[in-house]
C-alpha atoms as a PDB file:
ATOM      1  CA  UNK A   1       0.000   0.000   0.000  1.00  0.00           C
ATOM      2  CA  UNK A   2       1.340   3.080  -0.925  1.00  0.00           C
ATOM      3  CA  UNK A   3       2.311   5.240   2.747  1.00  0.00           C
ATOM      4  CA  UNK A   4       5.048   7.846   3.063  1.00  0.00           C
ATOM      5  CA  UNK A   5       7.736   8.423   5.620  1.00  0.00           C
ATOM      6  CA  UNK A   6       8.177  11.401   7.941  1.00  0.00           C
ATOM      7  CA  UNK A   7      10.896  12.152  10.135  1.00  0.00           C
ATOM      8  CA  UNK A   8      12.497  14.175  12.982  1.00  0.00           C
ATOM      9  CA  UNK A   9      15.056  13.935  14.671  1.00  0.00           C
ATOM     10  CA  UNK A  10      16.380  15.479  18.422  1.00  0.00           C
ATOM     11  CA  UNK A  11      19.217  14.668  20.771  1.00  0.00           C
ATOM     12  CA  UNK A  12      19.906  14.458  24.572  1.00  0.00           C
ATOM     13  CA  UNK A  13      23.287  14.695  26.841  1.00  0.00           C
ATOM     14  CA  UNK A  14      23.291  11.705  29.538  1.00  0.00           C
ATOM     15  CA  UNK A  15      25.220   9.447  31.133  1.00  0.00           C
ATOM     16  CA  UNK A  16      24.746   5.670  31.623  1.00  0.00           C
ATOM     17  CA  UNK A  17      26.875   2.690  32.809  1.00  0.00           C
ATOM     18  CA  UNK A  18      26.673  -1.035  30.991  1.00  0.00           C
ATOM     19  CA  UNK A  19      27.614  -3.378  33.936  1.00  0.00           C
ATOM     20  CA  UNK A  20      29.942  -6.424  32.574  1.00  0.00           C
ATOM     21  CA  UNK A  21      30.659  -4.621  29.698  1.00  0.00           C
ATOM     22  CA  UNK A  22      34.439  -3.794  29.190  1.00  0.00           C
ATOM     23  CA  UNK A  23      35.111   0.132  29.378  1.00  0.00           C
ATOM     24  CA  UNK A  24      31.257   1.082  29.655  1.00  0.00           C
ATOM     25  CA  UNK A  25      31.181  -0.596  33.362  1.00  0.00           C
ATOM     26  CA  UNK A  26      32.555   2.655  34.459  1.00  0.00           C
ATOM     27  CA  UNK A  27      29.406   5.309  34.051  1.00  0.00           C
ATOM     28  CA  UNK A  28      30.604   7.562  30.839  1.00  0.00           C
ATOM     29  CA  UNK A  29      28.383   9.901  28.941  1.00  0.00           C
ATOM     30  CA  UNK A  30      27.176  10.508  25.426  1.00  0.00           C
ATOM     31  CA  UNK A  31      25.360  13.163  23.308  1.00  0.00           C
ATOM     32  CA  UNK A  32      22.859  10.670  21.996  1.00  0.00           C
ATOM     33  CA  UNK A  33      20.746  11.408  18.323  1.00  0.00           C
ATOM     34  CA  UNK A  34      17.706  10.243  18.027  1.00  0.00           C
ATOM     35  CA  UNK A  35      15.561  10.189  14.746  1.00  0.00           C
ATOM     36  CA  UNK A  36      11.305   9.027  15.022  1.00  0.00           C
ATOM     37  CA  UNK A  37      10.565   7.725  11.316  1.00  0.00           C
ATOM     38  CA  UNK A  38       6.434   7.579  11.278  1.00  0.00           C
ATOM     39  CA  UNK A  39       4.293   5.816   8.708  1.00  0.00           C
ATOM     40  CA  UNK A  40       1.195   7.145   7.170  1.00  0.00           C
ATOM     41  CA  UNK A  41      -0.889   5.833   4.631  1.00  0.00           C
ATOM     42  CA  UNK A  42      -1.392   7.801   1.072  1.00  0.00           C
ATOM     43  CA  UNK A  43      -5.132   7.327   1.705  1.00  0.00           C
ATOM     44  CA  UNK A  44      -4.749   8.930   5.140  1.00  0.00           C
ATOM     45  CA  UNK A  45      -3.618  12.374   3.668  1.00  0.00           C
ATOM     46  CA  UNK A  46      -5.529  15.818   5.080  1.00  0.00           C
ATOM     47  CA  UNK A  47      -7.504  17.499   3.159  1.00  0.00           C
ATOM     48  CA  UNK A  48      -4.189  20.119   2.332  1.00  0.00           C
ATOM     49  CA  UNK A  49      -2.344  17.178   1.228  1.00  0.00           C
ATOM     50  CA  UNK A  50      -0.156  16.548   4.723  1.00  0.00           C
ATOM     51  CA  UNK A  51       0.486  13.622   6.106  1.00  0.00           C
ATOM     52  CA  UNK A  52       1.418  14.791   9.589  1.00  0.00           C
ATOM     53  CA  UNK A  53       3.116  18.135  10.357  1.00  0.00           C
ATOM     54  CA  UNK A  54       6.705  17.636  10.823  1.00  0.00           C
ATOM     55  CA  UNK A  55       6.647  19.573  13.943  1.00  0.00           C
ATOM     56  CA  UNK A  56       4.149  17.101  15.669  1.00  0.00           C
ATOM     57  CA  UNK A  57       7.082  14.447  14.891  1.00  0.00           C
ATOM     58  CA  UNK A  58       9.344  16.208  16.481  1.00  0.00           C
ATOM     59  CA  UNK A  59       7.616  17.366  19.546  1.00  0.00           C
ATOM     60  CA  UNK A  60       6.881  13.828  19.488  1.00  0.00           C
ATOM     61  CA  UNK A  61      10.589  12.745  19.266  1.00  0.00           C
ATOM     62  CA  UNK A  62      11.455  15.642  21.943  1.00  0.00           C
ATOM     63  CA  UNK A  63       9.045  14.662  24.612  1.00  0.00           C
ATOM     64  CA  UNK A  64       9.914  10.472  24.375  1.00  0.00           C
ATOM     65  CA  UNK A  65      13.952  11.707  25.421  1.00  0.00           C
ATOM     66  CA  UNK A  66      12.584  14.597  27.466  1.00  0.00           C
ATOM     67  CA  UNK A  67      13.388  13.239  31.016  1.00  0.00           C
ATOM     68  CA  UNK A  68      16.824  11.751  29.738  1.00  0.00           C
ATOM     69  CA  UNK A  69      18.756  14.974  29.445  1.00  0.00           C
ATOM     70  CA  UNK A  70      21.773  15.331  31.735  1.00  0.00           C
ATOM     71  CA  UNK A  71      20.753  12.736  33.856  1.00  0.00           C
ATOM     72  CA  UNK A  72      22.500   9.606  34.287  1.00  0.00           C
ATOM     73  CA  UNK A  73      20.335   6.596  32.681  1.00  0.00           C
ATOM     74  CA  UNK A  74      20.604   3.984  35.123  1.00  0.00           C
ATOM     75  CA  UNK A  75      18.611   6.075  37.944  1.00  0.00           C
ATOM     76  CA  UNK A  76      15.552   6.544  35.386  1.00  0.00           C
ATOM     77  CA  UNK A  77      12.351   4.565  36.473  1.00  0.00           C
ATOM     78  CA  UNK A  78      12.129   3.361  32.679  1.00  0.00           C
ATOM     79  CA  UNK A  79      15.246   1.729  32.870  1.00  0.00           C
ATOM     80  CA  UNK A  80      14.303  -0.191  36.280  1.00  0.00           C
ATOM     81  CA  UNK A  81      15.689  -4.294  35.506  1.00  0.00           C
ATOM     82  CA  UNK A  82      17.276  -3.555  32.687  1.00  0.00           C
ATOM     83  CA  UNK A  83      20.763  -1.676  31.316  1.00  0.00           C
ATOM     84  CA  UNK A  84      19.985   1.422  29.481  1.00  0.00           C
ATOM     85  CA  UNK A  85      21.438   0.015  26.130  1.00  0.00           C
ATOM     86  CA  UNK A  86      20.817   1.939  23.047  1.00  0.00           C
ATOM     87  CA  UNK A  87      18.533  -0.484  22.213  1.00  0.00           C
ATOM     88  CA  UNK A  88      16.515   0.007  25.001  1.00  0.00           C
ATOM     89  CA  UNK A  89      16.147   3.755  24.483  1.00  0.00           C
ATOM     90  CA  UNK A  90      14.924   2.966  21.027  1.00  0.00           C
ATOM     91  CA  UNK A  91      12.524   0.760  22.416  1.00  0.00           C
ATOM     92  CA  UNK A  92      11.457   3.206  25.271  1.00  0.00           C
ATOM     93  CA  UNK A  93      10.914   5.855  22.604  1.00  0.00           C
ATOM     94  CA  UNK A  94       9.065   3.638  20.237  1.00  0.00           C
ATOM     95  CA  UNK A  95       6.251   3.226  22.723  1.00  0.00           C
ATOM     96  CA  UNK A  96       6.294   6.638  24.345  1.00  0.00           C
ATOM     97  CA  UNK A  97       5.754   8.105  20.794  1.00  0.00           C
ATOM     98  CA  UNK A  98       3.715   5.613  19.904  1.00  0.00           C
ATOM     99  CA  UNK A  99       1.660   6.420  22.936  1.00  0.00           C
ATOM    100  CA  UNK A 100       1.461  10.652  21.800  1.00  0.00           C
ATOM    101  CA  UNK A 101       0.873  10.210  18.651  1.00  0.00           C
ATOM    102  CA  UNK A 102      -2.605   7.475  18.995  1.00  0.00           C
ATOM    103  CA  UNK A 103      -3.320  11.032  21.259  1.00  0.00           C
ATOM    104  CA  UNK A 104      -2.250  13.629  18.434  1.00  0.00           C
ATOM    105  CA  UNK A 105      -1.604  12.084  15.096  1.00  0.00           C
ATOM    106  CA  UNK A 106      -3.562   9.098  15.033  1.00  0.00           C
ATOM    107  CA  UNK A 107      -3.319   8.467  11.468  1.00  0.00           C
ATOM    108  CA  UNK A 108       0.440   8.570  11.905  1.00  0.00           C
ATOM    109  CA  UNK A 109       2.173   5.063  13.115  1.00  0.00           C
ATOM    110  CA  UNK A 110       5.920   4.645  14.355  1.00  0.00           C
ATOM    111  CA  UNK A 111       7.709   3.252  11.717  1.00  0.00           C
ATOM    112  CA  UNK A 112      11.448   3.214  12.980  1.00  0.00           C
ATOM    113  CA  UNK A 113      13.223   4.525  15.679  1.00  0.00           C
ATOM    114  CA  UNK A 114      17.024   5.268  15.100  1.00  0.00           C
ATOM    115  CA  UNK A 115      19.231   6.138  18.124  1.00  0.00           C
ATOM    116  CA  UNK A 116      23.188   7.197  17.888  1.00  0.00           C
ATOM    117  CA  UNK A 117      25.164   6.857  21.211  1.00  0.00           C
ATOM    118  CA  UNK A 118      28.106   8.348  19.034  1.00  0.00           C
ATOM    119  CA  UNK A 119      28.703   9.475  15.965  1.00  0.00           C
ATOM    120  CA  UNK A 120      29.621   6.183  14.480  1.00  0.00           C
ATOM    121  CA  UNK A 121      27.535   3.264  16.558  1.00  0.00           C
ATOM    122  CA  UNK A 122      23.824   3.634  15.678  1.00  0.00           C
ATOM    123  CA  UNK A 123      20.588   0.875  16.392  1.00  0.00           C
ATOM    124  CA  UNK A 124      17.493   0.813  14.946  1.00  0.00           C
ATOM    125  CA  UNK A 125      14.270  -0.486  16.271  1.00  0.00           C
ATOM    126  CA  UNK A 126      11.250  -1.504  14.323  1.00  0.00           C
ATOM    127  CA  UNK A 127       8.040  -2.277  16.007  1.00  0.00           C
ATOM    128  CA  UNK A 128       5.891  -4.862  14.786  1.00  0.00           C
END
């Protein structure tokens, strides 16, 4: 079915620490990128022709990472029994924007969620 692909992307300073994992045992910190890829369905276009305002993406994006900036990862309440991998941000975004967006895009759907912990080292997390 014919859909298109919108995305924004944000960014947050934090630390975190990866227990058993050589080097990132010791808490270090990152300037993390994150992009939010949504899906929307040609047939689901407004009546100007949008598929969902980029901005609402990235407030979107902005809110999911809002309560990770300059804090250290491993204190969060979202990260309780598990290590705040990269792939677990991903994940955490995924359904937080998932969540605001059945609230103020509901024709958008999360697509992909991309998160950089450096420049170089990057994950990607689909939801089925």
């Amino acid at each position: 079915m014919p859909h298109y692909l919108l995305s924004a992307e944000t960014s947050f300073s934090a630390a975190h620490r990866l227990p058993g994992i050589d080097m990132c045992d010791r808490i270090h910190g990152h300037d993390w990128r994150v992009r939010l890829t949504v899906r929307v369905d040609a047939a689901a276009l407004g009546p100007n022709g949008m598929a969902v305002d980029f901005r609402e993406v990235e407030r979107t994006a902005r809110a999911a990472v809002g309560d990770f900036e300059h804090r250290d990862l491993n204190q969060l309440d979202a990260f309780a029994g598990t290590a705040p991998t990269a792939e677990q941000v991903a994940r955490i975004v995924s359904e937080r924007a998932h969540a605001q967006l059945a609230r103020s895009a509901p024709a958008a759907r999360v697509e992909e969620v991309e998160v950089w912990e450096t420049p170089t080292y990057r994950v990607v997390y689909r939801p089925s």
